[in-house]
C-alpha atoms as a PDB file:
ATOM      1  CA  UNK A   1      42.368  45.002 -13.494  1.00  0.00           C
ATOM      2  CA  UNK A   2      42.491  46.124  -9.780  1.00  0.00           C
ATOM      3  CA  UNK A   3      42.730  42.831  -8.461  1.00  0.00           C
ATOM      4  CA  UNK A   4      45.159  40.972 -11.286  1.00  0.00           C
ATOM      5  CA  UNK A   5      48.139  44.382 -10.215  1.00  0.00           C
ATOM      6  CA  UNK A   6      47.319  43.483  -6.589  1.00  0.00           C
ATOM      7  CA  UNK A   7      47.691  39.854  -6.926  1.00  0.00           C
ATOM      8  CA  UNK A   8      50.792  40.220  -8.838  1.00  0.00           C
ATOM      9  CA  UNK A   9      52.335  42.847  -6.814  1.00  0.00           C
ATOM     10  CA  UNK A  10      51.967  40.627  -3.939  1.00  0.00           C
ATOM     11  CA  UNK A  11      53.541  37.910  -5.128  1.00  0.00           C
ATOM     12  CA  UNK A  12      56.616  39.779  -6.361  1.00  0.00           C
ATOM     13  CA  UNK A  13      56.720  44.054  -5.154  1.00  0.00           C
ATOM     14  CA  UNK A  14      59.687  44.551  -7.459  1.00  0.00           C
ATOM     15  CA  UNK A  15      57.471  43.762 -10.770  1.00  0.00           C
ATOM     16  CA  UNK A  16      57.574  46.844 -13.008  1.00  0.00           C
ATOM     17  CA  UNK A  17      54.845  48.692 -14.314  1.00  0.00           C
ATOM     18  CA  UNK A  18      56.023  48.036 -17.712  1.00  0.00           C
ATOM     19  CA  UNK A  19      56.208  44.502 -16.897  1.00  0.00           C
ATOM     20  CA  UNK A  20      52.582  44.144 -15.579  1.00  0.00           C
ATOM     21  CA  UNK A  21      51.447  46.146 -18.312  1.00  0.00           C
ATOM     22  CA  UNK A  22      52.725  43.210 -20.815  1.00  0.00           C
ATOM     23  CA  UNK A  23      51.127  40.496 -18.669  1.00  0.00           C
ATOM     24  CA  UNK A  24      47.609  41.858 -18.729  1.00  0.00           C
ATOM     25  CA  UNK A  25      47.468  43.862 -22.296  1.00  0.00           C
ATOM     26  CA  UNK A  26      47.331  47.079 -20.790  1.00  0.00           C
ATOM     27  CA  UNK A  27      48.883  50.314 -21.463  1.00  0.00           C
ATOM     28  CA  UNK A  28      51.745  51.626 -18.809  1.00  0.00           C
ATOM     29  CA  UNK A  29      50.295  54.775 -18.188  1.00  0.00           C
ATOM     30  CA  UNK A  30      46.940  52.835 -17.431  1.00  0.00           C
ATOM     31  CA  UNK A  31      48.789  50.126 -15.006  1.00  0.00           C
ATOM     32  CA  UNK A  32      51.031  53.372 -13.074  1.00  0.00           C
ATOM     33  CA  UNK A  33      47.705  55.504 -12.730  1.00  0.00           C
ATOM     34  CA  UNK A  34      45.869  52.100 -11.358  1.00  0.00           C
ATOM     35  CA  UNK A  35      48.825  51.482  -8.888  1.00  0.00           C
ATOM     36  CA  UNK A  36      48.532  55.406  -8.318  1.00  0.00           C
ATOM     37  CA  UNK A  37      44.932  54.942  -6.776  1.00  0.00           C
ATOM     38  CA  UNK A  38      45.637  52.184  -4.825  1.00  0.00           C
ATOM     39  CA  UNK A  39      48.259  53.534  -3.086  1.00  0.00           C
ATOM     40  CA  UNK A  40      46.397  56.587  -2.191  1.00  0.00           C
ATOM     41  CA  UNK A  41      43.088  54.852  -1.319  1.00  0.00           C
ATOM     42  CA  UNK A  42      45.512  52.759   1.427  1.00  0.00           C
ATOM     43  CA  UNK A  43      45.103  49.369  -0.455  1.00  0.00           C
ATOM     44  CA  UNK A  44      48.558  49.081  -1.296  1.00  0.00           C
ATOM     45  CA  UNK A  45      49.895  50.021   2.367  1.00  0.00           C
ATOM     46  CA  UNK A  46      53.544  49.267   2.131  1.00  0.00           C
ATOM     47  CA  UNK A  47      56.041  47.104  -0.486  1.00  0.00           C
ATOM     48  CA  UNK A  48      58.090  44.995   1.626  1.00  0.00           C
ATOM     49  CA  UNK A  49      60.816  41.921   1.110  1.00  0.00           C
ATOM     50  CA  UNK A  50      60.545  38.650   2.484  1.00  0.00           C
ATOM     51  CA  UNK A  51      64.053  37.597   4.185  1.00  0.00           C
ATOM     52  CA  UNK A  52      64.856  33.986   5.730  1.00  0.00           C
ATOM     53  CA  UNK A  53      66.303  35.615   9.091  1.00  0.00           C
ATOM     54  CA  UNK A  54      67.300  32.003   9.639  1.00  0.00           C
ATOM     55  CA  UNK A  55      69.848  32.128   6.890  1.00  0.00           C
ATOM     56  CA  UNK A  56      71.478  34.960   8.250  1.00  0.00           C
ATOM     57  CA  UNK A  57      74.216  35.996  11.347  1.00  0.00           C
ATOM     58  CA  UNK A  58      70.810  37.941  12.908  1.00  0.00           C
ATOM     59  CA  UNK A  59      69.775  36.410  16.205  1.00  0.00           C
ATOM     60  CA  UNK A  60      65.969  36.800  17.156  1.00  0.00           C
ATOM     61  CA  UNK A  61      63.453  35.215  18.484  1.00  0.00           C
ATOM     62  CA  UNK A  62      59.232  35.445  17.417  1.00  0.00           C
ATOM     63  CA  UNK A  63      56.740  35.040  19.835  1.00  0.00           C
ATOM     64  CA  UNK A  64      52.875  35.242  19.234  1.00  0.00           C
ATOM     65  CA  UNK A  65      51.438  36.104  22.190  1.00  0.00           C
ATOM     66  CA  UNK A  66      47.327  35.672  22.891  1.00  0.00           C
ATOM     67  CA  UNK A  67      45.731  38.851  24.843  1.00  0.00           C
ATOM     68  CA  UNK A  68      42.785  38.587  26.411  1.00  0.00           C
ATOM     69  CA  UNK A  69      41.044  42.282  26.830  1.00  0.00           C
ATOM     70  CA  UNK A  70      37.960  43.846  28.149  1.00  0.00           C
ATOM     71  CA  UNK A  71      36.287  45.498  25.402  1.00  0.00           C
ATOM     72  CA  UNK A  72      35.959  49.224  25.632  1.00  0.00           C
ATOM     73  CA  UNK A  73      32.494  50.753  25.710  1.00  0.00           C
ATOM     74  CA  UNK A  74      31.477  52.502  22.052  1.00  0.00           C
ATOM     75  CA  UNK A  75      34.729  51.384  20.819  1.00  0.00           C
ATOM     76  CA  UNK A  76      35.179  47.673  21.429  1.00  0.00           C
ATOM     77  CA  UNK A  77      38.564  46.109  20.654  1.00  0.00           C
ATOM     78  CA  UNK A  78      39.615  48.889  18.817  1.00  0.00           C
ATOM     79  CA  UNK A  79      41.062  51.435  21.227  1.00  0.00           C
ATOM     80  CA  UNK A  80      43.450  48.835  23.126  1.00  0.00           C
ATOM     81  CA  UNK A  81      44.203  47.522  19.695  1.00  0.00           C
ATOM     82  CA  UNK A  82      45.493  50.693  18.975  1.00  0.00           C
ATOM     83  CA  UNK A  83      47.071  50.944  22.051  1.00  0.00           C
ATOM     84  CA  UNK A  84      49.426  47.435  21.497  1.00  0.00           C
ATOM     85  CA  UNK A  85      49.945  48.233  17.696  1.00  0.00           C
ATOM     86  CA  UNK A  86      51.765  51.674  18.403  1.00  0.00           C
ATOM     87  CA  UNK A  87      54.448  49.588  20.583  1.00  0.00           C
ATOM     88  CA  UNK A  88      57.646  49.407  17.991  1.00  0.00           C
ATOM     89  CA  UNK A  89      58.627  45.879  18.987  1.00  0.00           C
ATOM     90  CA  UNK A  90      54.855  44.982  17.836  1.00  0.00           C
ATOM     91  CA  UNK A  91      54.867  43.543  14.293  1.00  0.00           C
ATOM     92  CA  UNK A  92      51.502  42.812  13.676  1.00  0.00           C
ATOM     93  CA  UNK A  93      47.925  43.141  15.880  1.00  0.00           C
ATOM     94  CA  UNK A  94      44.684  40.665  14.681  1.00  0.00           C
ATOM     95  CA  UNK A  95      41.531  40.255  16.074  1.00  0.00           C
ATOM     96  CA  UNK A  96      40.775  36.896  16.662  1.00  0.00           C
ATOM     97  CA  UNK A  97      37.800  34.862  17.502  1.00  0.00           C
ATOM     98  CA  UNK A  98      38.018  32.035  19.872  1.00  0.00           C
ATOM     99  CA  UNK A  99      39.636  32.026  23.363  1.00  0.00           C
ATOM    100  CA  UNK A 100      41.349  35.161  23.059  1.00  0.00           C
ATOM    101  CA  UNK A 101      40.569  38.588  21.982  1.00  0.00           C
ATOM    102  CA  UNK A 102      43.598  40.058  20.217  1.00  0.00           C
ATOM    103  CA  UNK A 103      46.771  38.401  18.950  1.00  0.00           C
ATOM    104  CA  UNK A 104      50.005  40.134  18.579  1.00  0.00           C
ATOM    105  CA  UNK A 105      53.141  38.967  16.825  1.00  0.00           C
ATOM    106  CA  UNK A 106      56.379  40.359  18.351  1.00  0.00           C
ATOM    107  CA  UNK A 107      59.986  39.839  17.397  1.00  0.00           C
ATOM    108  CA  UNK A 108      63.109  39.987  19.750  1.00  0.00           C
ATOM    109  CA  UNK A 109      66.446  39.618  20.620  1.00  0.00           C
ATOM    110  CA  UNK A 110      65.598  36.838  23.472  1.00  0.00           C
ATOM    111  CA  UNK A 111      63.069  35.122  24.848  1.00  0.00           C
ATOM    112  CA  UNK A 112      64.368  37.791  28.172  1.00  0.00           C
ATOM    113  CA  UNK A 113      63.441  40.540  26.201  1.00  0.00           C
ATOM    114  CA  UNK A 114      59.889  39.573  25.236  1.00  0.00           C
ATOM    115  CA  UNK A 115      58.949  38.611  28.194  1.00  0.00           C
ATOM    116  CA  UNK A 116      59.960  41.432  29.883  1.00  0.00           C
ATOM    117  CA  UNK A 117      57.910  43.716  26.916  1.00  0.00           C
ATOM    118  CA  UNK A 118      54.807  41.046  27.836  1.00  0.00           C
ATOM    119  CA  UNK A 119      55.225  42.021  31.734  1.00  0.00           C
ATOM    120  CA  UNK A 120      56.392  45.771  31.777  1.00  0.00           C
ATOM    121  CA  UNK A 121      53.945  46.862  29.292  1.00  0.00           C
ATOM    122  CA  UNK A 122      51.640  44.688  27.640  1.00  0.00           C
ATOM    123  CA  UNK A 123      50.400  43.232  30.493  1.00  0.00           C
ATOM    124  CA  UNK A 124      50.209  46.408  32.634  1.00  0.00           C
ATOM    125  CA  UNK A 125      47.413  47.981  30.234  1.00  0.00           C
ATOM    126  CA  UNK A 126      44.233  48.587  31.843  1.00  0.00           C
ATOM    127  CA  UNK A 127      42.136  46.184  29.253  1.00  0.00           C
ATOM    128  CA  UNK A 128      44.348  43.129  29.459  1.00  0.00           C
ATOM    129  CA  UNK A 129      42.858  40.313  31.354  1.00  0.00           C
ATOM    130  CA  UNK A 130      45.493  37.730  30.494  1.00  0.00           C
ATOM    131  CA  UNK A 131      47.673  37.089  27.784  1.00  0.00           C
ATOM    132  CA  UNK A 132      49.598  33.262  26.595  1.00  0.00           C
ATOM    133  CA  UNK A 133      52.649  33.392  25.077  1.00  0.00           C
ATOM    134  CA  UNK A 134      54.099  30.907  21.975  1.00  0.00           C
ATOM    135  CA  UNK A 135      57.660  31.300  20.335  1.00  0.00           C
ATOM    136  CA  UNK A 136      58.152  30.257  17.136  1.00  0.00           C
ATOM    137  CA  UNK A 137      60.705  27.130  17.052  1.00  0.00           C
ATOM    138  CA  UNK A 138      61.205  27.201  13.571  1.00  0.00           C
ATOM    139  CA  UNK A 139      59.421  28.385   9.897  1.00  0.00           C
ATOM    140  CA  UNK A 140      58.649  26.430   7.102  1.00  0.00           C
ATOM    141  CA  UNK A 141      56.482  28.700   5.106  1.00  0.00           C
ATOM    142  CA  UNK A 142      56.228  32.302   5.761  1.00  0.00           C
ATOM    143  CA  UNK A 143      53.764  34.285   3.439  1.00  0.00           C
ATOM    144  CA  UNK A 144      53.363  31.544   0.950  1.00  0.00           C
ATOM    145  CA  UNK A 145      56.896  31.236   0.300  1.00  0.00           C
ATOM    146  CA  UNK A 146      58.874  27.847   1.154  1.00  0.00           C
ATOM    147  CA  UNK A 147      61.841  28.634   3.185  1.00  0.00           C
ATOM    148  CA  UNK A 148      63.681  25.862   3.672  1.00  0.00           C
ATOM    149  CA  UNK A 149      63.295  23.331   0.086  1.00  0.00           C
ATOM    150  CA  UNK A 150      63.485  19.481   1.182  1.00  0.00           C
ATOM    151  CA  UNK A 151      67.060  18.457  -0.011  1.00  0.00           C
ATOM    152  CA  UNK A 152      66.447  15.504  -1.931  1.00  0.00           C
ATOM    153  CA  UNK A 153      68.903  12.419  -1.693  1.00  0.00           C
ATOM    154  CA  UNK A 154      70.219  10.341  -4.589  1.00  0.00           C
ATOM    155  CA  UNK A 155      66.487   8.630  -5.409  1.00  0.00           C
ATOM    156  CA  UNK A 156      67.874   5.959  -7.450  1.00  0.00           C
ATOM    157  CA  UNK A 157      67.352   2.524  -7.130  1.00  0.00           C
ATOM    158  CA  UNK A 158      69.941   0.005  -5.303  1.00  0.00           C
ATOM    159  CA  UNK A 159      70.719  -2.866  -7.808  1.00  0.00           C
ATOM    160  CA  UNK A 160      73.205  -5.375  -6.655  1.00  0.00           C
ATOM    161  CA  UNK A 161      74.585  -8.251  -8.846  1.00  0.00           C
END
């Protein structure tokens, strides 16, 4: 039952109790005291909207940006991890395998602005060997969801006497 709440609550947070209690026979009580213990054992970690900034008066700009580090001794990528996630312009922090080490997804007012966050700070910390940097030119799917539908002309056929 665990994974059927999680799955649906991921597709849509706003889903009642009462409603996922209907789609998988289960009592409400059951369902609230399920969603309960998964909020408390830090599987469910936040409920969050998905928003087309595009579609909006907001101006910003995303950048994922590729960090190489030296690993830390008894605490590998961890401890610099930690270091980069606690930065509030930081949106997200993976470790990767391939080239680079870490890679962190930033958001900002300018291209300016992230750059000078990549220079004052990120690239000032003690682990970071090198980092690349890659802005986002435009989305087309962003957590599964479709953002911008493919406007579809008139598709019928031409017929001329």
């Amino acid at each position: 039952m665990e994974k059927d709440i999680l799955e649906l609550l991921e597709n849509d947070s706003r889903i009642s109790a009462g409603q996922i209690a209907d789609m998988l026979g289960k009592g409400v009580e059951e369902v609230e005291e399920c969603i309960s213990k998964l909020e408390k054992d830090n599987v469910i970690c936040a409920y969050s909207t998905l928003i087309n900034w595009d579609n909006t008066e907001r101006e910003y700009v995303t950048a994922l940006i590729e960090v190489k580090v030296t690993p830390q001794r008894d605490q590998g990528f961890d401890k610099i991890a930690q270091r980069i996630q606690n930065f509030e312009e930081v949106k997200a922090v993976y470790l990767m395998s391939g080239a680079y080490d870490l890679t962190v997804i930033m958001e900002g007012k300018n291209i300016k602005e992230i750059s000078s966050f990549i220079s004052a700070k990120l690239s000032t910390l003690d682990s970071v060997l090198s980092t690349a940097t890659h802005f986002v030119l435009k989305k087309y799917k962003d957590h599964g969801v479709i953002l911008e539908q493919e406007k579809k002309g008139d598709e019928r056929m031409i017929v001329s006497p």
